[in-house]
N, C-alpha and C. Protein backbone atom coordinates (compact mmCIF):
# COMPACT_ATOMS: atom_id res chain seq x y z
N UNK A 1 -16.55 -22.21 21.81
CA UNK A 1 -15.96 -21.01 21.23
C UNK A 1 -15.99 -19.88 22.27
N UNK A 2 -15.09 -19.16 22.29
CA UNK A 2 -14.93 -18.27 23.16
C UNK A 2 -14.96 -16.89 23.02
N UNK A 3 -16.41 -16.22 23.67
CA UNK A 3 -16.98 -15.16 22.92
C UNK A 3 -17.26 -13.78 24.02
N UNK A 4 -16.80 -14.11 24.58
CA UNK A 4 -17.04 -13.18 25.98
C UNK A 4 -16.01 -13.15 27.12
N UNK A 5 -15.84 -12.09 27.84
CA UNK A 5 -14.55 -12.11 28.88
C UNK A 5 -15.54 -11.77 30.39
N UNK A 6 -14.72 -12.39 31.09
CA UNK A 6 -15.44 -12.27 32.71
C UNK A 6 -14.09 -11.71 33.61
N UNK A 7 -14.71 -11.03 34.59
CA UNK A 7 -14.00 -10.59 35.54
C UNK A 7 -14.57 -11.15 36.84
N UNK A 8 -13.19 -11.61 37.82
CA UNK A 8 -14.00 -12.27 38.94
C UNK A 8 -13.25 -10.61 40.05
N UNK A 9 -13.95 -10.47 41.07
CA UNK A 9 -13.73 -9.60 41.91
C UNK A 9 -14.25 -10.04 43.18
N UNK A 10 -12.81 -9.79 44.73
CA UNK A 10 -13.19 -10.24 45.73
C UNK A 10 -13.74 -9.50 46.79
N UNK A 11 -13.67 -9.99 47.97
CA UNK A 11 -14.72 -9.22 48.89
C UNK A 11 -15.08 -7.80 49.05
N UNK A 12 -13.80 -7.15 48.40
CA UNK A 12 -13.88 -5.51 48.45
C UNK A 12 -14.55 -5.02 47.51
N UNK A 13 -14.78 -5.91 46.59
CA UNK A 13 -14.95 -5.65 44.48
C UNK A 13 -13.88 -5.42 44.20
N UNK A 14 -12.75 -5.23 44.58
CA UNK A 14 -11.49 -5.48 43.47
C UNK A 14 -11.56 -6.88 42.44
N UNK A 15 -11.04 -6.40 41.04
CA UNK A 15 -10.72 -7.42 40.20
C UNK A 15 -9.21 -8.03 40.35
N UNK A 16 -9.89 -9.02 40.58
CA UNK A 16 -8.44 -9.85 40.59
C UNK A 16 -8.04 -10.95 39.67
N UNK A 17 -8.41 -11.35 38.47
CA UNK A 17 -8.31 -11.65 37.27
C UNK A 17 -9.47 -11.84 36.70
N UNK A 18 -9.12 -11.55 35.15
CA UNK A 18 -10.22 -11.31 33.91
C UNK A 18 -9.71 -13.07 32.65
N UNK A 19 -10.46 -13.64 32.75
CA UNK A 19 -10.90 -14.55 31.67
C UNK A 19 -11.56 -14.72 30.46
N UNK A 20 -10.88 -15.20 29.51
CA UNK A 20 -12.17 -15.36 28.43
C UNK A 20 -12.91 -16.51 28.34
N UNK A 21 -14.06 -16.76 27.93
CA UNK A 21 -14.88 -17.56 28.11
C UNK A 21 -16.41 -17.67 27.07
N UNK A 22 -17.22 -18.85 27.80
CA UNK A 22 -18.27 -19.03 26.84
C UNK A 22 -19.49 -17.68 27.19
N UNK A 23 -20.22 -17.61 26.09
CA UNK A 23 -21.55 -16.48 26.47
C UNK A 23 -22.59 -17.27 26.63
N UNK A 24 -22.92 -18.07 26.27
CA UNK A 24 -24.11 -19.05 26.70
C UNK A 24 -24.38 -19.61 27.99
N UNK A 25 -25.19 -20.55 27.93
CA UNK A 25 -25.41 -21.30 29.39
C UNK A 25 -24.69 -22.90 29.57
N UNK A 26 -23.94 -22.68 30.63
CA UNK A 26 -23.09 -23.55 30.92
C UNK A 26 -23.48 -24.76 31.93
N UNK A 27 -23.43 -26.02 31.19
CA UNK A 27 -24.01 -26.91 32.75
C UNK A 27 -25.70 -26.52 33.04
N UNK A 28 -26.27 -25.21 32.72
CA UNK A 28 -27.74 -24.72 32.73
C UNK A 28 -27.40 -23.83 33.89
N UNK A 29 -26.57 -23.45 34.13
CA UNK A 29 -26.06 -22.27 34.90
C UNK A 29 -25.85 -20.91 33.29
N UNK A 30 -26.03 -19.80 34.46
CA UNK A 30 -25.59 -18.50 33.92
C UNK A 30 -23.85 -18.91 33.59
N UNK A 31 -22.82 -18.30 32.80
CA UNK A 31 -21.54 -18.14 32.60
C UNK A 31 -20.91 -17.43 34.14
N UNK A 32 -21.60 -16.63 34.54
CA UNK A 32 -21.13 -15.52 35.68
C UNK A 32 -21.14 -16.37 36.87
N UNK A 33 -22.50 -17.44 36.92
CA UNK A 33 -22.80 -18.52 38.18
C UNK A 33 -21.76 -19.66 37.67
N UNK A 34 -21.49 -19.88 37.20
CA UNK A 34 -21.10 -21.11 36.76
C UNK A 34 -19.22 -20.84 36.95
N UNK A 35 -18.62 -19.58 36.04
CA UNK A 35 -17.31 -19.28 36.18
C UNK A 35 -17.06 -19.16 37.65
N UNK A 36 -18.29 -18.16 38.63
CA UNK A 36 -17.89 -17.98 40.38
C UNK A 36 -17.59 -19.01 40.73
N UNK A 37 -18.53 -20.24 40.67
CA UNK A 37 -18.69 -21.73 41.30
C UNK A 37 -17.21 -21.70 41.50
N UNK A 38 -16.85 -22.15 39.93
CA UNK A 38 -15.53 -22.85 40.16
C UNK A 38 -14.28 -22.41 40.76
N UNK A 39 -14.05 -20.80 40.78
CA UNK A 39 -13.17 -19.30 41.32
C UNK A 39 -13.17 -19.61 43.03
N UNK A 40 -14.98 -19.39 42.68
CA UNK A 40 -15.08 -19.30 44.93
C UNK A 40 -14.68 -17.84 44.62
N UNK A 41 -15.19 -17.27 43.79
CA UNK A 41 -15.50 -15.47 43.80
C UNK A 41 -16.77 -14.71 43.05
N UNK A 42 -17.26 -13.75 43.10
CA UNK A 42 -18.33 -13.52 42.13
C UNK A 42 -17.65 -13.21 40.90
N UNK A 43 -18.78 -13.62 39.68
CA UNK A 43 -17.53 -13.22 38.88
C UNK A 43 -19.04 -12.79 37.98
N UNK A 44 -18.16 -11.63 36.96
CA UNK A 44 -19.09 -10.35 36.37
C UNK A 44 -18.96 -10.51 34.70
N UNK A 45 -19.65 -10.25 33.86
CA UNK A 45 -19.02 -9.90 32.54
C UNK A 45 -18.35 -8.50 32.04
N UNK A 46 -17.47 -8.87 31.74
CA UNK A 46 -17.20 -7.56 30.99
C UNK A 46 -16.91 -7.32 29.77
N UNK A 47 -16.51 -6.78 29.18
CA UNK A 47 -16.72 -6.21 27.96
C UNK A 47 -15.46 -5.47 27.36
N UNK A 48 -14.63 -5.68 26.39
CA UNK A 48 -13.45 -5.08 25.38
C UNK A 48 -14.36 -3.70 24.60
N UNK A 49 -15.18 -3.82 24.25
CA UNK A 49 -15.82 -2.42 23.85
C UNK A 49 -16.59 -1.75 24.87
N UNK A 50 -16.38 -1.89 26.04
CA UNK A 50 -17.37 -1.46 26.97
C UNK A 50 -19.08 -1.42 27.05
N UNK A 51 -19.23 -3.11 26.63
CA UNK A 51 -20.64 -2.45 26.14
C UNK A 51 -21.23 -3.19 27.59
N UNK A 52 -20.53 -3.72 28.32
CA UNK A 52 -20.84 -4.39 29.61
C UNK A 52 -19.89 -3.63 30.60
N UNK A 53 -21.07 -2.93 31.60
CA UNK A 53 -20.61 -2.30 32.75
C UNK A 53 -19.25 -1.44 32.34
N UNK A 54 -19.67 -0.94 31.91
CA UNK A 54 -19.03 1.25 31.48
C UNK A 54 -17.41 0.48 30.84
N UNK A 55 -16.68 -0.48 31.08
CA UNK A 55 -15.62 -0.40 30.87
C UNK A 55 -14.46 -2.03 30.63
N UNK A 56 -14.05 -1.97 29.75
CA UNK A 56 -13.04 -3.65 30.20
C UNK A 56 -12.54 -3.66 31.29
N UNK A 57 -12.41 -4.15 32.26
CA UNK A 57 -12.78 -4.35 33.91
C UNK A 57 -11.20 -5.25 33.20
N UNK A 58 -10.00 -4.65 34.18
CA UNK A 58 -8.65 -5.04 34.36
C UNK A 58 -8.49 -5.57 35.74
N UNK A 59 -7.30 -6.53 36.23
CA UNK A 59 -6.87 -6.35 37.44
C UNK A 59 -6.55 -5.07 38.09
N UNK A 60 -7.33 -5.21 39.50
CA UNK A 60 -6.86 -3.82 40.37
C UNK A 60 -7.97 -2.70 39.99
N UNK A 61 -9.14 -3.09 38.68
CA UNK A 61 -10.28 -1.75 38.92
C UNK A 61 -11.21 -2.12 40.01
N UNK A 62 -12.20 -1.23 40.08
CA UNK A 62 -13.04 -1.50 41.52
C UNK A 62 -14.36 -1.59 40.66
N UNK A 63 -14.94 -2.68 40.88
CA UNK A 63 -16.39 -2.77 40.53
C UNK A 63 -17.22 -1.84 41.71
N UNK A 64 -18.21 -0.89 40.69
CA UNK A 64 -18.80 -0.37 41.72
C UNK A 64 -20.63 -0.75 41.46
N UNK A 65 -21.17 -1.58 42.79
CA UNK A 65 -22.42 -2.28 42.52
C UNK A 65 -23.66 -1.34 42.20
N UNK A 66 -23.39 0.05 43.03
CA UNK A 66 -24.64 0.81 42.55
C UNK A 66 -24.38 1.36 41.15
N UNK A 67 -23.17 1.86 40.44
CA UNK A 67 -23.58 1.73 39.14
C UNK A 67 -23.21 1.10 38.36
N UNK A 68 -22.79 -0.38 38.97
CA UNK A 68 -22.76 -1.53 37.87
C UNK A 68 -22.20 -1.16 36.84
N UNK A 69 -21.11 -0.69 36.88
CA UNK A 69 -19.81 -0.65 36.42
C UNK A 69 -18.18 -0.69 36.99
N UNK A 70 -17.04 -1.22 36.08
CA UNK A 70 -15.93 -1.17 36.63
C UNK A 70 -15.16 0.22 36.33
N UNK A 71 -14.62 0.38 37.48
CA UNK A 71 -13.75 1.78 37.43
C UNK A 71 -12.08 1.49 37.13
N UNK A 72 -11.56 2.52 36.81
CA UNK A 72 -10.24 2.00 36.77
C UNK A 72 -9.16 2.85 37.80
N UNK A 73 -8.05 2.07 38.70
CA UNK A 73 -7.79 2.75 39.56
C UNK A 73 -7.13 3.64 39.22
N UNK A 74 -6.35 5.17 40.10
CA UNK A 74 -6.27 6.23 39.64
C UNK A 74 -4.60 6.01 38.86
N UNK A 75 -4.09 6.64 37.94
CA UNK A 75 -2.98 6.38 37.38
C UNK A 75 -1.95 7.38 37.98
N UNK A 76 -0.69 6.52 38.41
CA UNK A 76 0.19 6.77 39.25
C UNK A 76 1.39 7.29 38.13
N UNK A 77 2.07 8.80 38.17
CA UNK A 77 2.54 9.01 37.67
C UNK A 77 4.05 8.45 37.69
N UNK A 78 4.79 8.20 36.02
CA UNK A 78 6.41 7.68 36.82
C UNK A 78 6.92 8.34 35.90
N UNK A 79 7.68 8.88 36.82
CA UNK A 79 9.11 9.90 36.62
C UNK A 79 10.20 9.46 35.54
N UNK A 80 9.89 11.02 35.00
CA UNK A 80 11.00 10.69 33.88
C UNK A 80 12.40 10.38 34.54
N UNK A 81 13.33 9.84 33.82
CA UNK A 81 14.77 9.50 34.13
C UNK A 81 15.54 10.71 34.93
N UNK A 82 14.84 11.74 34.23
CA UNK A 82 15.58 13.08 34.64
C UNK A 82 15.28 13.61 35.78
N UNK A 83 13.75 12.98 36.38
CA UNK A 83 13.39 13.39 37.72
C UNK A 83 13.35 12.71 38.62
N UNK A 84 14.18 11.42 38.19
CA UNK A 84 14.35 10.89 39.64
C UNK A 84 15.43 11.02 40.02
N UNK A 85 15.52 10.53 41.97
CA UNK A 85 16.40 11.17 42.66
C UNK A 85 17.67 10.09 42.35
């Protein structure tokens, strides 16, 4: 059953895809050791209510390790119809 979502993030901490998955222990691995194994990335839990690391961790946020949370990158404004050239 699938009760928890993971984010894997690469050498920079960018997330580069989010999965859902088991919360238990897998194989007798952690979910986080066990999902990296198979990726060949670290991979983190995160959380739809934010109750894991400040935020639901999307493609493109930046995990940040000293406060062990995901950020989200800055939002790029797009132009109404009327203001573009």
């Amino acid at each position: 059953m699938i009760t928890a979502y993971y984010a894997f993030v690469d050498e920079n901490n960018y997330v580069t895809e989010v999965i859902p998955g088991k919360e238990g222990p897998i194989e007798g691995l952690t979910p986080e050791e066990y999902y990296g194994n198979l990726q060949g990335q670290k991979c983190l839990r995160t959380s739809i209510t934010g109750q894991f690391r400040g935020c639901y961790a999307g493609i493109g946020y930046f995990y940040d390790e000293t406060k062990d949370e995901f950020i989200a990158p800055p939002s790029v404004p797009f132009p109404f119809p009327s203001q573009r050239a």
